[in-house]
N, C-alpha and C. Protein backbone atom coordinates (compact mmCIF):
# COMPACT_ATOMS: atom_id res chain seq x y z
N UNK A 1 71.29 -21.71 -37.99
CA UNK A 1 71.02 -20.27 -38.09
C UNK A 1 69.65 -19.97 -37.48
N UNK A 2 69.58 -19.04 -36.53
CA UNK A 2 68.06 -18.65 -35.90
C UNK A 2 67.45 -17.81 -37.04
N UNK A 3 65.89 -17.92 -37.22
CA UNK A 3 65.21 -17.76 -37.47
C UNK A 3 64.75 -16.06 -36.90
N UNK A 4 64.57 -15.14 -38.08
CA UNK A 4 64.47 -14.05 -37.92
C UNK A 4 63.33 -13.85 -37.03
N UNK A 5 62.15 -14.27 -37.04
CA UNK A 5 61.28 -13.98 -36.09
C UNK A 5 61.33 -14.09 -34.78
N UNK A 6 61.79 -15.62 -34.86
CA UNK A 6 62.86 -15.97 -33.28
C UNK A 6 63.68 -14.55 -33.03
N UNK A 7 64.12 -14.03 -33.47
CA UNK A 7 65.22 -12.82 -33.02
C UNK A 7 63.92 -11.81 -32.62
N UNK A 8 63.21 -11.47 -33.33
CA UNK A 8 62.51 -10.14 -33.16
C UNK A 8 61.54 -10.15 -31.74
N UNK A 9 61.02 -11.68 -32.10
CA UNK A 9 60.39 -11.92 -30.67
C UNK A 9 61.37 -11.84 -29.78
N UNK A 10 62.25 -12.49 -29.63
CA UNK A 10 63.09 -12.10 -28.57
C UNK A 10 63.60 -10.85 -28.04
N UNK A 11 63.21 -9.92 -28.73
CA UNK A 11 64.35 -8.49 -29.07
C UNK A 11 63.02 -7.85 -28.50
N UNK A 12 61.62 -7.81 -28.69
CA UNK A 12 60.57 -7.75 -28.64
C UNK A 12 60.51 -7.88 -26.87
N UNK A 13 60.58 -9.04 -26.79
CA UNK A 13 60.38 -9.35 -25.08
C UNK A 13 61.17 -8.91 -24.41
N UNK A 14 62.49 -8.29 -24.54
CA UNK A 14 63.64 -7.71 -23.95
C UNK A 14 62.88 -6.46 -24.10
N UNK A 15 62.54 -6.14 -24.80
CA UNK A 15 62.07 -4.52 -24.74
C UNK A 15 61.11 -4.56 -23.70
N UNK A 16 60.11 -5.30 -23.79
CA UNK A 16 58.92 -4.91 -22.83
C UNK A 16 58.95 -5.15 -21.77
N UNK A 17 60.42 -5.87 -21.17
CA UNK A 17 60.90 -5.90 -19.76
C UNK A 17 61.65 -5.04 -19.28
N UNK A 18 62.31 -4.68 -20.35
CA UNK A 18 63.04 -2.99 -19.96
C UNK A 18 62.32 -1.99 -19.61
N UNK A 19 61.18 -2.00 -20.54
CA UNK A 19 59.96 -0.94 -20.31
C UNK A 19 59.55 -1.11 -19.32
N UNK A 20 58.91 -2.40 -18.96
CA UNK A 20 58.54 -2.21 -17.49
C UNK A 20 59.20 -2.02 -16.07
N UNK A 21 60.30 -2.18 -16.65
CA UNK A 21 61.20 -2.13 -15.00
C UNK A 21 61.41 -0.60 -14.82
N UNK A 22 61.68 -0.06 -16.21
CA UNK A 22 61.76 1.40 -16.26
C UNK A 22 60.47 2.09 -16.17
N UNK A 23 59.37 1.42 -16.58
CA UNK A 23 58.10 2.06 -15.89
C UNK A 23 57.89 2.18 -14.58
N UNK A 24 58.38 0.73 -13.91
CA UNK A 24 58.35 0.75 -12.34
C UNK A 24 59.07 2.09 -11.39
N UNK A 25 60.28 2.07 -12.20
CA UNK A 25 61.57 2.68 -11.56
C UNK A 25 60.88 4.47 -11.66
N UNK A 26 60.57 5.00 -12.58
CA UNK A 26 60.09 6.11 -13.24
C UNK A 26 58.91 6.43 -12.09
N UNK A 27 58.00 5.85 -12.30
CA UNK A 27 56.99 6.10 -11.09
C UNK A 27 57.49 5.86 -9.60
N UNK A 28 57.87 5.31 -9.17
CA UNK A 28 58.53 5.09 -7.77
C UNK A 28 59.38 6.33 -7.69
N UNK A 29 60.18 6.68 -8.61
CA UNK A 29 60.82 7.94 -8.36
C UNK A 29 60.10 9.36 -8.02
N UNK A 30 58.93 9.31 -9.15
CA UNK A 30 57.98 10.37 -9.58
C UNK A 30 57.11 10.39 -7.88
N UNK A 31 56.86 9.12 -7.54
CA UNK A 31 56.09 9.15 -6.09
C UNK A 31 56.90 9.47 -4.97
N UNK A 32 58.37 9.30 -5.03
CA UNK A 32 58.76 9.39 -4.41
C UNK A 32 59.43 11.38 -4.02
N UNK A 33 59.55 11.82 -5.18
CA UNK A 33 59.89 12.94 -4.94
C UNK A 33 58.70 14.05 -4.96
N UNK A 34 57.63 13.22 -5.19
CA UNK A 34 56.10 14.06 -4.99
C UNK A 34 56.11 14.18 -3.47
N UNK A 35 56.22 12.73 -2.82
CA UNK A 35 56.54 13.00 -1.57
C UNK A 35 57.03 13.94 -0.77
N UNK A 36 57.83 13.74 -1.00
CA UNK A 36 59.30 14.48 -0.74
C UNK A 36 58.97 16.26 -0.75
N UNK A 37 57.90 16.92 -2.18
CA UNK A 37 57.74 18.17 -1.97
C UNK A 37 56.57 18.31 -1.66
N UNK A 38 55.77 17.65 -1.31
CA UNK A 38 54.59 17.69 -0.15
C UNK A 38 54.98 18.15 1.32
N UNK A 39 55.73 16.86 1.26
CA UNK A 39 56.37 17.00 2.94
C UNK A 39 57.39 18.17 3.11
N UNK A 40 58.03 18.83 2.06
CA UNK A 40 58.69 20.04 2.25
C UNK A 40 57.90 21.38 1.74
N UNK A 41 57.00 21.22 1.38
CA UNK A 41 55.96 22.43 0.98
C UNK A 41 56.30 23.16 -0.55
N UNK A 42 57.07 22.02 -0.99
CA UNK A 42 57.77 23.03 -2.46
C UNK A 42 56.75 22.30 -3.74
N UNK A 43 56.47 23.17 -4.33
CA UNK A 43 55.23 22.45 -6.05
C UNK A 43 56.15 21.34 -6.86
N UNK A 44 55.21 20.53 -6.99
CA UNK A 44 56.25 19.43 -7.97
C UNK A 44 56.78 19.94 -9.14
């Protein structure tokens, strides 16, 4: 039987890789469509 902490850490580190990929993804988008209304003259 695993060990509850074993789970949480694990559950723990899954989170903060989700977060970051979704941090990545979130800003790349956010830069990307800032872009996007720069170069078309429209306010973010």
């Amino acid at each position: 039987m695993t060990n509850t902490r074993d789970v949480v850490a694990t559950v723990a580190a899954a989170v903060g890789q989700l977060a970051l990929v979704l941090h990545v993804v979130l800003s790349w988008l956010t830069s990307r469509s800032a872009t996007t209304a720069v170069r078309t003259g429209d306010r973010p």
